[in-house]
N, C-alpha and C. Protein backbone atom coordinates (compact mmCIF):
# COMPACT_ATOMS: atom_id res chain seq x y z
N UNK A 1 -52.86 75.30 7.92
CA UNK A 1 -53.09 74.66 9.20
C UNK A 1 -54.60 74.48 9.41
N UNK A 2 -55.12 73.39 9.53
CA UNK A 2 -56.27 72.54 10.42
C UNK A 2 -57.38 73.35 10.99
N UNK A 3 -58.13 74.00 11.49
CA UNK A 3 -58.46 74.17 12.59
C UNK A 3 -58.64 73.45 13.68
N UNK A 4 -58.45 72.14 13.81
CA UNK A 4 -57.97 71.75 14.80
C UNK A 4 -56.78 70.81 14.72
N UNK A 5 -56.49 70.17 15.39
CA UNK A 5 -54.87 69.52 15.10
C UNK A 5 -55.36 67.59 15.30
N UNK A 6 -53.93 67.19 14.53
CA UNK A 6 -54.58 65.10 14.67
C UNK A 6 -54.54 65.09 16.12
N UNK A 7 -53.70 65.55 17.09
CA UNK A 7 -53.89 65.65 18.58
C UNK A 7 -55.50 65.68 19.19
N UNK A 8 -55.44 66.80 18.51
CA UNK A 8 -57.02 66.60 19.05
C UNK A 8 -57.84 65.68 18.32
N UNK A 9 -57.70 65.58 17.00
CA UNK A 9 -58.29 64.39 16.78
C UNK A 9 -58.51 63.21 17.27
N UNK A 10 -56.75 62.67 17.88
CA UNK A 10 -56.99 61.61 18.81
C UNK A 10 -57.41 61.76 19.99
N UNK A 11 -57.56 62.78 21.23
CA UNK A 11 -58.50 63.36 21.89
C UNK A 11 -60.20 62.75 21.64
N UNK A 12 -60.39 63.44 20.67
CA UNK A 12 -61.89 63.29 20.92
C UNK A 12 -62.15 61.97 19.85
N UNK A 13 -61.01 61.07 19.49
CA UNK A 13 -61.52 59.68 19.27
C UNK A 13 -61.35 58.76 20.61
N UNK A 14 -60.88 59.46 21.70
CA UNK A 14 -60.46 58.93 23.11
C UNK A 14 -59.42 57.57 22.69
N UNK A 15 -58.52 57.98 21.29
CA UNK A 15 -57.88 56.75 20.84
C UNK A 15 -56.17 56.71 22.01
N UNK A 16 -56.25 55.43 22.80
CA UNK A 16 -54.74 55.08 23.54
C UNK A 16 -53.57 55.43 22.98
N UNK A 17 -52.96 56.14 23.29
CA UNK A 17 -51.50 56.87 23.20
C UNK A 17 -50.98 57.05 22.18
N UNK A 18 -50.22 57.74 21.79
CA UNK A 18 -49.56 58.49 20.82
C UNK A 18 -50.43 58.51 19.40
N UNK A 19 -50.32 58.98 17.90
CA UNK A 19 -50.85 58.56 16.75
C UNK A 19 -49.39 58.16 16.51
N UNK A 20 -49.64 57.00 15.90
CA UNK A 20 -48.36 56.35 14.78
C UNK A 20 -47.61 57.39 13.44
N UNK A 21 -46.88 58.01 12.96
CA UNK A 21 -46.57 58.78 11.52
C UNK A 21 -47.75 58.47 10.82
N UNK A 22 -48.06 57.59 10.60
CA UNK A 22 -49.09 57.16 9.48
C UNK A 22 -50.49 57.70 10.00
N UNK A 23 -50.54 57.14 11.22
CA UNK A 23 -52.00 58.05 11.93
C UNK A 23 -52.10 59.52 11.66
N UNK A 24 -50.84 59.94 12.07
CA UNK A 24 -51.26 61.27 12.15
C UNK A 24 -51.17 61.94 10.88
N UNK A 25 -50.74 61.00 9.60
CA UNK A 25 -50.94 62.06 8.23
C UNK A 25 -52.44 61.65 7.94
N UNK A 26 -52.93 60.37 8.14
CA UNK A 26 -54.22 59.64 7.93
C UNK A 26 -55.08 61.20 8.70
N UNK A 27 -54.82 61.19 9.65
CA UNK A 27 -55.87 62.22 10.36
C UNK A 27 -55.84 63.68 9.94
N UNK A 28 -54.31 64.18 9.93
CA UNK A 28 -54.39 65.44 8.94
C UNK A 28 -54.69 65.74 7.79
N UNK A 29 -54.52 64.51 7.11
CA UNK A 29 -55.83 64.07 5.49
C UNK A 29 -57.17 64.77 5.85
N UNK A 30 -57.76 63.80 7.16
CA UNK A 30 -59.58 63.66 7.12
C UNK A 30 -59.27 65.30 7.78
N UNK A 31 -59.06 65.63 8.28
CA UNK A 31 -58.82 67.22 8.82
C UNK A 31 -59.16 68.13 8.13
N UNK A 32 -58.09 68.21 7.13
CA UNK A 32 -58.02 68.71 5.99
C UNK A 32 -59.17 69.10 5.26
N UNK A 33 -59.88 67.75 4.71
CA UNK A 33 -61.16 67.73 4.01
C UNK A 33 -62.23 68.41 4.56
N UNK A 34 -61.93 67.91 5.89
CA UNK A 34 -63.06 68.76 6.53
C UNK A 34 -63.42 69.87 6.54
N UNK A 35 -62.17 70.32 6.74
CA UNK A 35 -62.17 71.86 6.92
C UNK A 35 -62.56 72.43 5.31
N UNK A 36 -61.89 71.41 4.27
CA UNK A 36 -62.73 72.14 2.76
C UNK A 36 -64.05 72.37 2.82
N UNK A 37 -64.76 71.11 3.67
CA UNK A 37 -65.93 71.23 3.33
C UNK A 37 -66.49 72.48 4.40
N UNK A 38 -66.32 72.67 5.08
CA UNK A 38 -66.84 73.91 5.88
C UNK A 38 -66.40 75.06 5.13
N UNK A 39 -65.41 75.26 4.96
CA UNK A 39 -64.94 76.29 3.88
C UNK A 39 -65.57 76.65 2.88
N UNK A 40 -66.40 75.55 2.27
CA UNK A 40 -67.32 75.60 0.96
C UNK A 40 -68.56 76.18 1.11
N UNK A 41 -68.86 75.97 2.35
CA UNK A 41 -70.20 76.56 3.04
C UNK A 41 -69.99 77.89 3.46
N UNK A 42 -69.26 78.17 4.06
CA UNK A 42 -68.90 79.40 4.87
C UNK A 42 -68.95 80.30 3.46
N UNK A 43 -67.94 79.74 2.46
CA UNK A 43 -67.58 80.64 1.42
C UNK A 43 -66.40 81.56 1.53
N UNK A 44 -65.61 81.17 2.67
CA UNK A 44 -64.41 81.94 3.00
C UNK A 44 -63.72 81.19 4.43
N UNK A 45 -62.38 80.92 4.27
CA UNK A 45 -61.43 80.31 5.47
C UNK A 45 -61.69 81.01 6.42
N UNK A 46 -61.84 80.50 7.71
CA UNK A 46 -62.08 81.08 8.97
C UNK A 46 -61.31 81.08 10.09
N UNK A 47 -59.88 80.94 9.43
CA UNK A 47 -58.56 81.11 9.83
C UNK A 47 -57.89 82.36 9.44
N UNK A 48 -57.56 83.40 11.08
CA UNK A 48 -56.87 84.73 10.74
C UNK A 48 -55.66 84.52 9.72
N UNK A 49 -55.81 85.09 8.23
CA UNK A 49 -54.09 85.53 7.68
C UNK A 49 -54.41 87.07 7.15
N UNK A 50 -53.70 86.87 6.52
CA UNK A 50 -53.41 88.66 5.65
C UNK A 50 -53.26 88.07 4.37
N UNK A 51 -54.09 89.10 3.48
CA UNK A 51 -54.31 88.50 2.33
C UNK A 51 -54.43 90.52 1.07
N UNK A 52 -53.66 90.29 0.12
CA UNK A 52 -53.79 91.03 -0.88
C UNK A 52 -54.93 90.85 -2.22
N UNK A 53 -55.89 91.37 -1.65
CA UNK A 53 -56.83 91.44 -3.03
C UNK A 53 -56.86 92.32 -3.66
N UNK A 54 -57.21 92.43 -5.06
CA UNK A 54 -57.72 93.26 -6.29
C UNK A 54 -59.43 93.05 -6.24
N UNK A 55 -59.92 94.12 -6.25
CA UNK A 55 -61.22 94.36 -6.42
C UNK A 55 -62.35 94.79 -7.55
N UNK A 56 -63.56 94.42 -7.89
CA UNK A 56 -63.89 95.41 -8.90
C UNK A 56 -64.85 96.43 -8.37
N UNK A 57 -65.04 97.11 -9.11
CA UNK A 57 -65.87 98.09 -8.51
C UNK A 57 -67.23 97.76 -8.11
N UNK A 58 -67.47 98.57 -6.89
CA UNK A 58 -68.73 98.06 -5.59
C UNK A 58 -70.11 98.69 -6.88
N UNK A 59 -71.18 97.93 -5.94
CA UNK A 59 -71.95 98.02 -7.06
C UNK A 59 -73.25 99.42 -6.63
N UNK A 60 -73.80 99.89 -7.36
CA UNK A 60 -74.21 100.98 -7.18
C UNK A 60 -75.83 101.54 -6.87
N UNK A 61 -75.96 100.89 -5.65
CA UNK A 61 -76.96 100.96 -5.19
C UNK A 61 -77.47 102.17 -4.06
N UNK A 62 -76.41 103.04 -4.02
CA UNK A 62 -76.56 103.89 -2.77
C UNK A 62 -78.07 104.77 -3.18
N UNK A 63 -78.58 104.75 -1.73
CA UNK A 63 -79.81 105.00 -1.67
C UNK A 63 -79.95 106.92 -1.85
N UNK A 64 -78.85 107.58 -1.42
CA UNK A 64 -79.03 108.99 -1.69
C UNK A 64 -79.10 110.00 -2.77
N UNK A 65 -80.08 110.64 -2.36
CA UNK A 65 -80.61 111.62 -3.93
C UNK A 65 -79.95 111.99 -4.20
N UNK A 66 -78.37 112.59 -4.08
CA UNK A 66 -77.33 113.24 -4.66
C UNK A 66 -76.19 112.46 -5.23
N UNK A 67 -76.55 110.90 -4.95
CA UNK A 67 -75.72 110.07 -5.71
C UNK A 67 -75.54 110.18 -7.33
N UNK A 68 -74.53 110.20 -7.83
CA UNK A 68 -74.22 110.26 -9.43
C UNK A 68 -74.83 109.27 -10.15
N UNK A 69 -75.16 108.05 -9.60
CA UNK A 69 -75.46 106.97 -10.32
C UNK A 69 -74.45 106.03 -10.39
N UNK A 70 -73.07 106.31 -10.57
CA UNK A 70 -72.19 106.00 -10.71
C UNK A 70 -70.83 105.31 -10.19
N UNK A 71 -71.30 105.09 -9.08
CA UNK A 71 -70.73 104.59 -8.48
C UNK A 71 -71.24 104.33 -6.58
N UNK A 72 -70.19 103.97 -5.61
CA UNK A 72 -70.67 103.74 -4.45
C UNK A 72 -69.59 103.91 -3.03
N UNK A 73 -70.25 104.83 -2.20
CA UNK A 73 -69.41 105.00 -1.24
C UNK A 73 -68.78 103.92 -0.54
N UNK A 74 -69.43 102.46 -0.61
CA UNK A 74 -69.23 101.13 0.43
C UNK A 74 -68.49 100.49 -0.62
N UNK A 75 -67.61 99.88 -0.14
CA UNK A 75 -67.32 98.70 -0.61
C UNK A 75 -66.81 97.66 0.12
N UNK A 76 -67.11 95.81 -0.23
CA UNK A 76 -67.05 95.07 0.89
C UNK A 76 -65.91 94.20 0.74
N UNK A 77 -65.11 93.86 1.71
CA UNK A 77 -63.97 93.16 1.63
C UNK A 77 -64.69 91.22 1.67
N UNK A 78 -63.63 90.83 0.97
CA UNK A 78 -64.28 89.03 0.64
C UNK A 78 -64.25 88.45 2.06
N UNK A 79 -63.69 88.86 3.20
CA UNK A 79 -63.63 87.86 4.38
C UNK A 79 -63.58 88.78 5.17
N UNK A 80 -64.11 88.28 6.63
CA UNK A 80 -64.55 89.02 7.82
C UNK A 80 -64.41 87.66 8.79
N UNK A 81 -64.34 88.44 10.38
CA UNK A 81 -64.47 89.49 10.73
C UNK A 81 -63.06 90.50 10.01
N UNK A 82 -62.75 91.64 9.95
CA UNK A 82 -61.40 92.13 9.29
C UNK A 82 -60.94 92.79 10.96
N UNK A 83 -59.54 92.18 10.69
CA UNK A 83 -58.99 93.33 12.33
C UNK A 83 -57.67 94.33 11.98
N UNK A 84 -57.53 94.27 10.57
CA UNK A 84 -56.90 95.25 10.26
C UNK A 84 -56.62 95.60 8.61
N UNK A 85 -56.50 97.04 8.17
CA UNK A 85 -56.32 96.98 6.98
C UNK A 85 -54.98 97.96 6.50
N UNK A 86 -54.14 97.03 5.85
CA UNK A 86 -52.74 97.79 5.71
C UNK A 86 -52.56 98.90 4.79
N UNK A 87 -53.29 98.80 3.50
CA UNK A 87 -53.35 99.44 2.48
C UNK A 87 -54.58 99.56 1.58
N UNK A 88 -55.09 100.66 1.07
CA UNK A 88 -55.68 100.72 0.02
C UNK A 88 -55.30 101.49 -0.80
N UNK A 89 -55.24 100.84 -2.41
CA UNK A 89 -54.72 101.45 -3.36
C UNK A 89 -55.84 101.61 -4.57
N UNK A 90 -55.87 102.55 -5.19
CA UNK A 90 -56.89 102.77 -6.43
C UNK A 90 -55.92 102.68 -7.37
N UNK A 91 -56.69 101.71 -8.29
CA UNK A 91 -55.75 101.18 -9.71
C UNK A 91 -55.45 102.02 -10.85
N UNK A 92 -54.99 102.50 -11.50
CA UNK A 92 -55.78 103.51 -12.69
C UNK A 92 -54.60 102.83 -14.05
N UNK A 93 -55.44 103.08 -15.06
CA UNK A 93 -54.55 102.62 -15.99
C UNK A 93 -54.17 103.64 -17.15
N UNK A 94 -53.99 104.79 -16.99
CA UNK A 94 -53.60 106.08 -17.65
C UNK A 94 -52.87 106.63 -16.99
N UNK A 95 -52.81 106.86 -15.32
CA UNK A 95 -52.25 107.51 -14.49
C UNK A 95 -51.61 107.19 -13.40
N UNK A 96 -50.97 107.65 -12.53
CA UNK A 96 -50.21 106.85 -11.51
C UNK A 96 -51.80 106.34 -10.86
N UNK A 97 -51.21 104.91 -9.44
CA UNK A 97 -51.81 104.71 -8.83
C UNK A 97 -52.47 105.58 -7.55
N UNK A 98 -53.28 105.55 -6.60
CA UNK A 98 -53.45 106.72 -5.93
C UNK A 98 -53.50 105.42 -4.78
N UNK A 99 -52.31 105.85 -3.72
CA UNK A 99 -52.82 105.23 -2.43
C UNK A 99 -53.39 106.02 -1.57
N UNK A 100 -54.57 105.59 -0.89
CA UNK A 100 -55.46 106.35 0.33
C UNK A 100 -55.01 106.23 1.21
N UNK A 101 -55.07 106.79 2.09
CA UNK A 101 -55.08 107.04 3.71
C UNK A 101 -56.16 106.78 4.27
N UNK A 102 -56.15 106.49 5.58
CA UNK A 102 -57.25 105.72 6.29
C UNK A 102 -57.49 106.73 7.51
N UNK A 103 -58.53 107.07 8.01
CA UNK A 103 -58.99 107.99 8.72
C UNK A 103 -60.34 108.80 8.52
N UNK A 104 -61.47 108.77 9.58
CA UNK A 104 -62.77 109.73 8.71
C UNK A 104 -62.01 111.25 8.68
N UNK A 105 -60.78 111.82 8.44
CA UNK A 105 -60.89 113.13 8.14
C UNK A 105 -59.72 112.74 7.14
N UNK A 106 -59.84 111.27 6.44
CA UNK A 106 -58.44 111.34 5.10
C UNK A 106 -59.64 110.96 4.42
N UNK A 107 -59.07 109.74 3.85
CA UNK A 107 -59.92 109.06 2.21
C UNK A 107 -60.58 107.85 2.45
N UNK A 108 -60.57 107.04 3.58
CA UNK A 108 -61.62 106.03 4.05
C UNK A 108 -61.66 105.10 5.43
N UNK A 109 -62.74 104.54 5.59
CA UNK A 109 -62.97 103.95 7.17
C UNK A 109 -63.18 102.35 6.67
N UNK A 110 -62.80 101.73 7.53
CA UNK A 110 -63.01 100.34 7.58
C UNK A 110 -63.68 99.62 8.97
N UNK A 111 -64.47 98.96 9.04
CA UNK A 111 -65.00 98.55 9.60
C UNK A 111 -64.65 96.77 10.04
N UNK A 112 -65.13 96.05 11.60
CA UNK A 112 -64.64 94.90 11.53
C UNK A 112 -65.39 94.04 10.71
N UNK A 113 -66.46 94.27 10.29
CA UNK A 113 -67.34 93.70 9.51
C UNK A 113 -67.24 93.20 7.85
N UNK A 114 -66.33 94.37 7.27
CA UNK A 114 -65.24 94.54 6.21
C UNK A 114 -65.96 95.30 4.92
N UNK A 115 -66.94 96.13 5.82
CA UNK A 115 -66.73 97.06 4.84
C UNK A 115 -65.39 98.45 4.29
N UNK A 116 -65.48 98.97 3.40
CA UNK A 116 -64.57 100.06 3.55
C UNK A 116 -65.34 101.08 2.91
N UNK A 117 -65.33 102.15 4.13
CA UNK A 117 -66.67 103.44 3.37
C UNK A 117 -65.50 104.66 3.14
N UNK A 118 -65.76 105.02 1.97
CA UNK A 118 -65.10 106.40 1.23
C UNK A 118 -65.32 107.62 1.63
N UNK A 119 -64.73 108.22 2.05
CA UNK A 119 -64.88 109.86 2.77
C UNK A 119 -64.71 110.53 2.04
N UNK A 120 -66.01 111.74 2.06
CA UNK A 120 -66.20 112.17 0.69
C UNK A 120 -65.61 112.37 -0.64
N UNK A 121 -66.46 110.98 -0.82
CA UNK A 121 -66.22 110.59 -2.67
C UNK A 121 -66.38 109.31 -2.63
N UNK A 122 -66.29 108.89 -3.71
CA UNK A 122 -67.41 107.36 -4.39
C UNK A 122 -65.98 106.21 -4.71
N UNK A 123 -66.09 105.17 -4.71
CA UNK A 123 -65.14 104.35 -5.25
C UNK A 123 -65.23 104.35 -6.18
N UNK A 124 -64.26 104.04 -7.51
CA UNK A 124 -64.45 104.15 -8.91
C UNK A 124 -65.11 102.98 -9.80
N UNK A 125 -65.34 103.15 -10.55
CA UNK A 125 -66.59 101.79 -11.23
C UNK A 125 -66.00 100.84 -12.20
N UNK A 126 -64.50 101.36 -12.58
CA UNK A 126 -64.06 99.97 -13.47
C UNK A 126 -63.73 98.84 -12.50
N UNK A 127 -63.87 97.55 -13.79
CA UNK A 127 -63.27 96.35 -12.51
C UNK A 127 -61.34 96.34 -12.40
N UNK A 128 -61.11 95.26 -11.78
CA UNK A 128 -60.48 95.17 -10.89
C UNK A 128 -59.29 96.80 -10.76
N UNK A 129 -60.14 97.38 -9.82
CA UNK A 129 -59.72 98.78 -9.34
C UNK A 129 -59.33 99.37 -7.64
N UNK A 130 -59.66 98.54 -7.08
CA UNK A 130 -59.20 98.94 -5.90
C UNK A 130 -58.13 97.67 -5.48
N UNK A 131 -56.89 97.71 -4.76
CA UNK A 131 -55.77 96.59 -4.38
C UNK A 131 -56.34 97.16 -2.76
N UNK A 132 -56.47 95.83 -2.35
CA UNK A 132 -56.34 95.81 -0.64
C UNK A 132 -55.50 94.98 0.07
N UNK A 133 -55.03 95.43 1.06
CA UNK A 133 -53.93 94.18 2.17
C UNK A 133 -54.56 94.02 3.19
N UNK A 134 -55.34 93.42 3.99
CA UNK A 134 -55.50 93.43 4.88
C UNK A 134 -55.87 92.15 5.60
N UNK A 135 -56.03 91.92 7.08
CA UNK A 135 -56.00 90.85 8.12
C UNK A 135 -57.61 90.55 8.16
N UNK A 136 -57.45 89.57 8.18
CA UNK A 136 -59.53 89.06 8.46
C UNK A 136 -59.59 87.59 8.86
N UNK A 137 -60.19 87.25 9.62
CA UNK A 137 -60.30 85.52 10.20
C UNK A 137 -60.37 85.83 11.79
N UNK A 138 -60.36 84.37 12.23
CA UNK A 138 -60.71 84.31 13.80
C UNK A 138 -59.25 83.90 14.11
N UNK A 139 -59.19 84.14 15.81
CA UNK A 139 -57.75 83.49 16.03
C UNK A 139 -58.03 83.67 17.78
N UNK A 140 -58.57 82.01 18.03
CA UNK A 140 -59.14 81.43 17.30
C UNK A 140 -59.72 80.93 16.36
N UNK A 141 -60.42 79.65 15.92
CA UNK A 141 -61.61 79.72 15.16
C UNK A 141 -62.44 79.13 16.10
N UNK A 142 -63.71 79.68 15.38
CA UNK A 142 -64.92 79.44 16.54
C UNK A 142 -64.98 77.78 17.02
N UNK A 143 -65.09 77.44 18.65
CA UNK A 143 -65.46 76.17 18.57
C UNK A 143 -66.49 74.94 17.88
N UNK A 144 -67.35 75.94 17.53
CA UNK A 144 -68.54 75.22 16.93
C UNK A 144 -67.84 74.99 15.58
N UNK A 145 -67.39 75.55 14.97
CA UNK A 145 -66.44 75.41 13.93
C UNK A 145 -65.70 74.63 14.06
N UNK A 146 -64.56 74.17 14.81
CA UNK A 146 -64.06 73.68 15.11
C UNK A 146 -64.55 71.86 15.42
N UNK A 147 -65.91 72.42 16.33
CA UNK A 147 -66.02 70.95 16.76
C UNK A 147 -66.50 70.00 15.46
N UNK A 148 -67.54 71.14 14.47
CA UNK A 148 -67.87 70.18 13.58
C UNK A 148 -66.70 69.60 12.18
N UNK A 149 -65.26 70.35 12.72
CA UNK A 149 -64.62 68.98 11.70
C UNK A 149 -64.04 68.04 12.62
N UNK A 150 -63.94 68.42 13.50
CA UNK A 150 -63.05 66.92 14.77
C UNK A 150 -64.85 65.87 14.69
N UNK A 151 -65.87 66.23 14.75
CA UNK A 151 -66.70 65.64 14.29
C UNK A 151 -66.79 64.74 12.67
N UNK A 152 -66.98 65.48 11.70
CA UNK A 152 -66.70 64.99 10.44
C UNK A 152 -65.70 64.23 10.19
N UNK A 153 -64.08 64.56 10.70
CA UNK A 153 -63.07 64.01 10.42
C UNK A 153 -63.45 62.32 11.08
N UNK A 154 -63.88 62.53 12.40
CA UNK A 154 -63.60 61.51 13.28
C UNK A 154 -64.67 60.20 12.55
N UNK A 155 -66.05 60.93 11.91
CA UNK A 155 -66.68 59.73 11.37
C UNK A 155 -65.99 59.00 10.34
N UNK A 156 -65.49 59.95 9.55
CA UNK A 156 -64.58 58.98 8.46
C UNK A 156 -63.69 58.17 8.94
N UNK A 157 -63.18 58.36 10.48
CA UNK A 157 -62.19 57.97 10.81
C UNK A 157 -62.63 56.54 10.87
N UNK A 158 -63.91 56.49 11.68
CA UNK A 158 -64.48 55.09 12.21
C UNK A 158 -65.20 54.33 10.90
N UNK A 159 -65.32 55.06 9.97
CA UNK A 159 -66.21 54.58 8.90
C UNK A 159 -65.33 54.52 7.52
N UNK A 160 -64.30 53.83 7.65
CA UNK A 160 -63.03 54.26 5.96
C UNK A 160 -63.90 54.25 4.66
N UNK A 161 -64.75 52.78 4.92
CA UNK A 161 -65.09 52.17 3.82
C UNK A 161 -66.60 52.79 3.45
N UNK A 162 -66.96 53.44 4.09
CA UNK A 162 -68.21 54.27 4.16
C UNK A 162 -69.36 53.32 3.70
N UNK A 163 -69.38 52.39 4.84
CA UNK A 163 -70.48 51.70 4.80
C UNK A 163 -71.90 52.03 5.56
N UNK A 164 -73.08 51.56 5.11
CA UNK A 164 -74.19 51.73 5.69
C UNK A 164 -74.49 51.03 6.98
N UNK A 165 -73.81 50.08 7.10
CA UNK A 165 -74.37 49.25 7.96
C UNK A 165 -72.97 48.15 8.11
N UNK A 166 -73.08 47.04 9.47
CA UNK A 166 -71.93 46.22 9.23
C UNK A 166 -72.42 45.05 10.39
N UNK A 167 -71.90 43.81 10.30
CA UNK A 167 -72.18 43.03 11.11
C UNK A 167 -71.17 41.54 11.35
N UNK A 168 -71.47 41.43 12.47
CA UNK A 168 -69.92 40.68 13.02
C UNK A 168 -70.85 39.60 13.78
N UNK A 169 -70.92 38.77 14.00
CA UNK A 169 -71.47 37.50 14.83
C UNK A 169 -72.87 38.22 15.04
N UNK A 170 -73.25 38.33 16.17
CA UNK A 170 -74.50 38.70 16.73
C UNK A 170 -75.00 40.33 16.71
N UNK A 171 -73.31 40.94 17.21
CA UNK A 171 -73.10 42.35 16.60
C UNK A 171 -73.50 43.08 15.39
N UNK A 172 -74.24 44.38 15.29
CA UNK A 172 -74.81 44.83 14.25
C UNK A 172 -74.65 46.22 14.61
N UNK A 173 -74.37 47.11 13.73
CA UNK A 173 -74.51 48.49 13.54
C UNK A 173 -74.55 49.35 12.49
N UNK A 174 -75.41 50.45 12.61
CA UNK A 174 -75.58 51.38 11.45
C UNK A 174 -75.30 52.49 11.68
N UNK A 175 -74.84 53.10 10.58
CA UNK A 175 -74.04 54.56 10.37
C UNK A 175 -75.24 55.46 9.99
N UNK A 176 -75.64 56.93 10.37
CA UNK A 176 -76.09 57.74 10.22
C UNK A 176 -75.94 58.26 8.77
N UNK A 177 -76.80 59.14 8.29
CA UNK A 177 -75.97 59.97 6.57
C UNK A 177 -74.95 60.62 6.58
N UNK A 178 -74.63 61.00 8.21
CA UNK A 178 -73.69 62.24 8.14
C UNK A 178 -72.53 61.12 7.98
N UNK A 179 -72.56 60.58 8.78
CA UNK A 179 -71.41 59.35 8.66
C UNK A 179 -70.59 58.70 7.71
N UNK A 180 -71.54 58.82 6.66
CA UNK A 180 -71.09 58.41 5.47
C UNK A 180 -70.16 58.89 4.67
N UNK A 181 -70.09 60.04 5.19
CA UNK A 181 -69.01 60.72 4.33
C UNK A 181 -68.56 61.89 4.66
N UNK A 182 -67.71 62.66 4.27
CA UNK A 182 -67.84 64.05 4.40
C UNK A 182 -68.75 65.02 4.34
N UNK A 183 -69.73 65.05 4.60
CA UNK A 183 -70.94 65.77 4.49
C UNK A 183 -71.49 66.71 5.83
N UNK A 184 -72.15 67.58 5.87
CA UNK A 184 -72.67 68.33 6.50
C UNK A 184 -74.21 67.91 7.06
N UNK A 185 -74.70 67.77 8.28
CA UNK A 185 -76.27 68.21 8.59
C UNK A 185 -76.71 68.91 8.39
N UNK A 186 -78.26 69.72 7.96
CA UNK A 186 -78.68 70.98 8.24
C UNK A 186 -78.10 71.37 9.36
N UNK A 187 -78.41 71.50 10.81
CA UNK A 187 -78.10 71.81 11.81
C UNK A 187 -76.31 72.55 11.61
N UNK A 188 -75.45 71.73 11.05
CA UNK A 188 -74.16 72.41 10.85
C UNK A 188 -74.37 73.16 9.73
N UNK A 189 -74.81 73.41 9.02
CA UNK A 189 -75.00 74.75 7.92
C UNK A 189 -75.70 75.83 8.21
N UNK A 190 -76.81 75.30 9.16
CA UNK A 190 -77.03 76.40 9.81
C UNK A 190 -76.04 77.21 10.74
N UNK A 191 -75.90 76.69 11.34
CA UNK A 191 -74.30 77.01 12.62
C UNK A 191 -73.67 77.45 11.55
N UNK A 192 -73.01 77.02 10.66
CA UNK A 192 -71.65 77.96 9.97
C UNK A 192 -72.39 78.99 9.18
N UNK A 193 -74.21 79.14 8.93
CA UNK A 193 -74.15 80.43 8.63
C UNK A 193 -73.80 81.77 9.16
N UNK A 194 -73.34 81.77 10.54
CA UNK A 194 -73.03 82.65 11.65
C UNK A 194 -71.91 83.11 10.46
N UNK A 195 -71.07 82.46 10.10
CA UNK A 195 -69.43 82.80 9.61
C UNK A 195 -69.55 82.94 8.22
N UNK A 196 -70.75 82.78 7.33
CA UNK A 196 -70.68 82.68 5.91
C UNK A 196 -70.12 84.23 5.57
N UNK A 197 -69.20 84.07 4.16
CA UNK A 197 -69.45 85.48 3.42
C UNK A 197 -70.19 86.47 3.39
N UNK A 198 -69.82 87.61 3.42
CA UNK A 198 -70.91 88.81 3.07
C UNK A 198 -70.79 89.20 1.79
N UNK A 199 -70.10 88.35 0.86
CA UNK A 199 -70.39 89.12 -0.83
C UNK A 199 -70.84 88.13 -1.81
């Protein structure tokens, strides 16, 4: 699903009544794209689901003198904000799996930010070693988010043929860069850095 809908699309094209079948797949097309392209920037969907990842091991930078070297109390989940985490499992491939418990007086804390910090003891250092389930996205998604694909979508809308320029009798007009295509401004990359990845 969109982050925003062809409804609103036709909304903020202020286009007269209903979309036709064809309109409204035409618009859930440019929608669509849009939202890839913000997605590409962000570096992660900014739509709440629940999602099962495999992890490799966090990398080992912890700053304390009693660290082993070897590993790292943090480790960061691929998408944020996180509003819940169902499971964590440690992988092992000699021995059963070990599922943790969540709590600072069990085996780890999670944060909305998406880290997950280990209560005393380190995450383990082979790759893909930790399995996670958990919820992360907006729900909402942010309006500014939002507005800039009902934005993007809507230029393609007015612009199919992605021309520079066009002229009709006396009538003349020119399209901006953003216009041209699916593309982003600085100004909107800046704005979706608010929502980019943390890994």
């Amino acid at each position: 699903m969109t982050y925003a809908s062809a409804n609103e699309l036709r909304l903020f094209l202020r286009h007269p009544g209903p979309f036709t079948e064809e309109e409204t797949a035409q618009a859930e097309l440019l929608l669509e794209l849009a939202e890839g392209e913000i997605d590409d920037v962000t570096g992660q969907s900014l739509t709440r689901s629940t999602d099962t990842v495999i992890l490799d091991s966090p990398t080992r930078q912890d700053p304390w003198p009693n660290a082993p070297g070897t590993g790292s109390f943090k480790l960061i989940l691929p998408r944020w904000p996180v509003t819940d985490v169902a499971s964590v499992t440690i992988l092992n491939d000699t021995e059963a799996d070990e599922v943790l418990e969540a709590g600072a007086d069990h085996d780890y804390t999670w944060s909305a930010s998406g880290t997950l910090t280990r209560v005393n003891g380190w995450w383990p250092t082979w790759d893909r070693c930790v399995e996670v389930a958990y919820t992360a996205g907006h729900d909402p998604v942010p309006n500014g988010a939002k507005r800039i694909e009902l934005r993007m979508a809507a230029a393609a809308w007015g612009n199919p043929l992605l021309l520079a320029s066009e002229s009709l009798g006396d009538h003349s007009r020119s399209f901006s860069a953003e216009a041209l295509g699916m593309s982003l401004s600085e100004k909107d990359k800046k704005l979706l850095g608010l929502y980019r990845a943390r890994t």
